[in-house]
Each structure stands twice: as C-alpha cells, then as structure tokens.
Protein backbone atom coordinates (compact mmCIF):
# COMPACT_ATOMS: atom_id res chain seq x y z
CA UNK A 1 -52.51 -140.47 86.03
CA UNK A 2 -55.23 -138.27 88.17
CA UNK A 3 -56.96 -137.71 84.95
CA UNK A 4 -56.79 -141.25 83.47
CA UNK A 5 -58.69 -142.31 86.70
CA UNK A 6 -61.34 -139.67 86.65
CA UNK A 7 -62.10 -140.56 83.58
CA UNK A 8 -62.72 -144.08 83.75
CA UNK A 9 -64.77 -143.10 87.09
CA UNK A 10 -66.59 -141.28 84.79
CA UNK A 11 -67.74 -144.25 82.54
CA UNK A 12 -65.22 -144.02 79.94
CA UNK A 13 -63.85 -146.94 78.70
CA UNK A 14 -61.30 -148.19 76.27
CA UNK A 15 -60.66 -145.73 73.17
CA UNK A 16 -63.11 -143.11 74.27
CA UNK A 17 -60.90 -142.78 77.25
CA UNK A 18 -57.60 -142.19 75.61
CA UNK A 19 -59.15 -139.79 72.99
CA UNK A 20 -60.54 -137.86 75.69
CA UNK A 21 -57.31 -137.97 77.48
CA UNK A 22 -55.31 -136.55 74.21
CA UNK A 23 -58.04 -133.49 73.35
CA UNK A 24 -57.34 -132.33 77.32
CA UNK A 25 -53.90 -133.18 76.59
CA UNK A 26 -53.72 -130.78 73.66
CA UNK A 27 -55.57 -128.23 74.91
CA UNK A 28 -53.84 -127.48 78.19
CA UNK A 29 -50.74 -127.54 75.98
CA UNK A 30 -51.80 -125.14 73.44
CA UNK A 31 -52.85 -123.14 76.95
CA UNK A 32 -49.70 -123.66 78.30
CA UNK A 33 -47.42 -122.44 75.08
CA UNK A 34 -49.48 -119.01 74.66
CA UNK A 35 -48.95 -118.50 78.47
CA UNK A 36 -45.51 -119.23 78.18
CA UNK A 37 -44.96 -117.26 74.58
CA UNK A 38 -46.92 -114.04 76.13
CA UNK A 39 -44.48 -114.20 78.91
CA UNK A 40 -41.62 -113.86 76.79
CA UNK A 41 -39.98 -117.92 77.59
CA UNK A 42 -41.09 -119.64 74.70
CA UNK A 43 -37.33 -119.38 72.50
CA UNK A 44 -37.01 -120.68 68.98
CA UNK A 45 -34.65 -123.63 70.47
CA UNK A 46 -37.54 -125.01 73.12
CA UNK A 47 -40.67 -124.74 69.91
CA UNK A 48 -37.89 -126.41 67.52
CA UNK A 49 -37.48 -129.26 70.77
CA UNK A 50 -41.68 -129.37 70.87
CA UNK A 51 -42.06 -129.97 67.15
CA UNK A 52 -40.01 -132.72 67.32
CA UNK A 53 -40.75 -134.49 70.04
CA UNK A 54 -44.45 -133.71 68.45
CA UNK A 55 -43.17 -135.49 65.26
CA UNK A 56 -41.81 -138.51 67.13
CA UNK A 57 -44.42 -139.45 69.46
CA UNK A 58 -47.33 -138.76 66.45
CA UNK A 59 -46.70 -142.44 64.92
CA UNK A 60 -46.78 -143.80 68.33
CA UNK A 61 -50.11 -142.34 68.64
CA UNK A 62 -51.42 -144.29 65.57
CA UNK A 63 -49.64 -147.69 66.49
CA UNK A 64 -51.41 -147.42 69.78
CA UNK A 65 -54.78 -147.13 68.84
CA UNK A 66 -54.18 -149.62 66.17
CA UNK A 67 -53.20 -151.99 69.59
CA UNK A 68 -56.24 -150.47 71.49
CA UNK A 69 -58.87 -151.48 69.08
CA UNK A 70 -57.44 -154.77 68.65
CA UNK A 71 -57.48 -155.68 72.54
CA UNK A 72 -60.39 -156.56 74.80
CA UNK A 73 -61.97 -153.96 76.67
CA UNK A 74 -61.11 -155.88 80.09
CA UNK A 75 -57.59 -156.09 79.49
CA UNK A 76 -57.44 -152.47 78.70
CA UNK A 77 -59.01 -151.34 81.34
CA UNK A 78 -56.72 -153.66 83.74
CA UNK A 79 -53.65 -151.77 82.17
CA UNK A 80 -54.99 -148.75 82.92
CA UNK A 81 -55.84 -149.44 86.26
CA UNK A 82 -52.06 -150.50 86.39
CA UNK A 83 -50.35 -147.65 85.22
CA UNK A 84 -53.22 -145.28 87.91
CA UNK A 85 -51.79 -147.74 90.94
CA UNK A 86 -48.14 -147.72 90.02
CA UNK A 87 -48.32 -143.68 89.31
CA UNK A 88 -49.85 -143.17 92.31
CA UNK A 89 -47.70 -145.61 94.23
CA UNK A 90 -44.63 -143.70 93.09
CA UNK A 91 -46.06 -140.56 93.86
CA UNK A 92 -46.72 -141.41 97.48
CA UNK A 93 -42.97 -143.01 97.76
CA UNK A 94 -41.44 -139.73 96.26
CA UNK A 95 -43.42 -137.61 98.95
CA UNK A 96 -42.44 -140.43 101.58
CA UNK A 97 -38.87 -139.70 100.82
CA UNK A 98 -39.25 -136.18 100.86
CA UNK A 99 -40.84 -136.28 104.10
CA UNK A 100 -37.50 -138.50 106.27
C-alpha cells in the first residue's frame, strides 16, 4: 500500500504504476528467496507452495491489465487511492487495538 502511494506521488499513473509495482514486487522476492535459501529455510515443500501460488495468480495478472487498459485513467486512479486509504485505515485500527 506504502509503495502504491509513493508511486503515484511520483507521477505514475494507471499501467505504468502497476508495472512498476510488479518489477519491485519481483525483485524484492527474488531478494528475499536467496536470503532465505542461503540461510538454509527455503524447503522443497514452501518453493513447491511458491510455484503454485506463482502459477495461479499469473492469469490474474493478464486479466487485470486487460481491465486496466480498458478503464479510464480517473477511475483507476480513484481505486487506487481506495485500496491506499482503506490499507492504511486498517493499519492504524490494528495498531489502535494493539495499543488498549
């Protein structure tokens, strides 16, 4: 959510901002795995759980830009103003709750 705002404060707007989203997205997870597989955690059961997952959520990926580039550029930025203010929203009620 943190980055989708910075990035849109940043002048990105519709596609150019989720593209930019998924190539940080992949590489702080191909970071993240060789940490993890250096350190020994990385078992054949949690890549076998990662490639699939990978495999379902890759058609999702298509049908959404397919969406993106049909819908105007002020609509998708108001839905991803949306899902900043409702992330951020819950994030400040989870650390309410923590705090009482």
């Amino acid at each position: 959510m943190i980055l989708l705002s910075l990035l849109m404060a940043a002048g990105l707007e519709g596609a150019a901002v989720i593209a930019t989203d998924a190539v940080i997205s992949v590489a702080t997870s191909v970071i993240k795995i060789s940490v993890f597989g250096l350190a020994g955690v990385v078992t054949a059961q949690v890549l076998a759980f990662a490639l699939l997952i990978g495999a379902i959520a890759l058609p999702g990926a298509f049908f959404a830009k397919a969406f993106v580039e049909r819908m105007p550029l002020h609509i998708h930025t108001a839905i991803l103003d949306a899902a900043v203010i409702a992330g951020g929203l819950v994030m400040i009620s989870a650390a309410a709750r923590a705090l009482f």
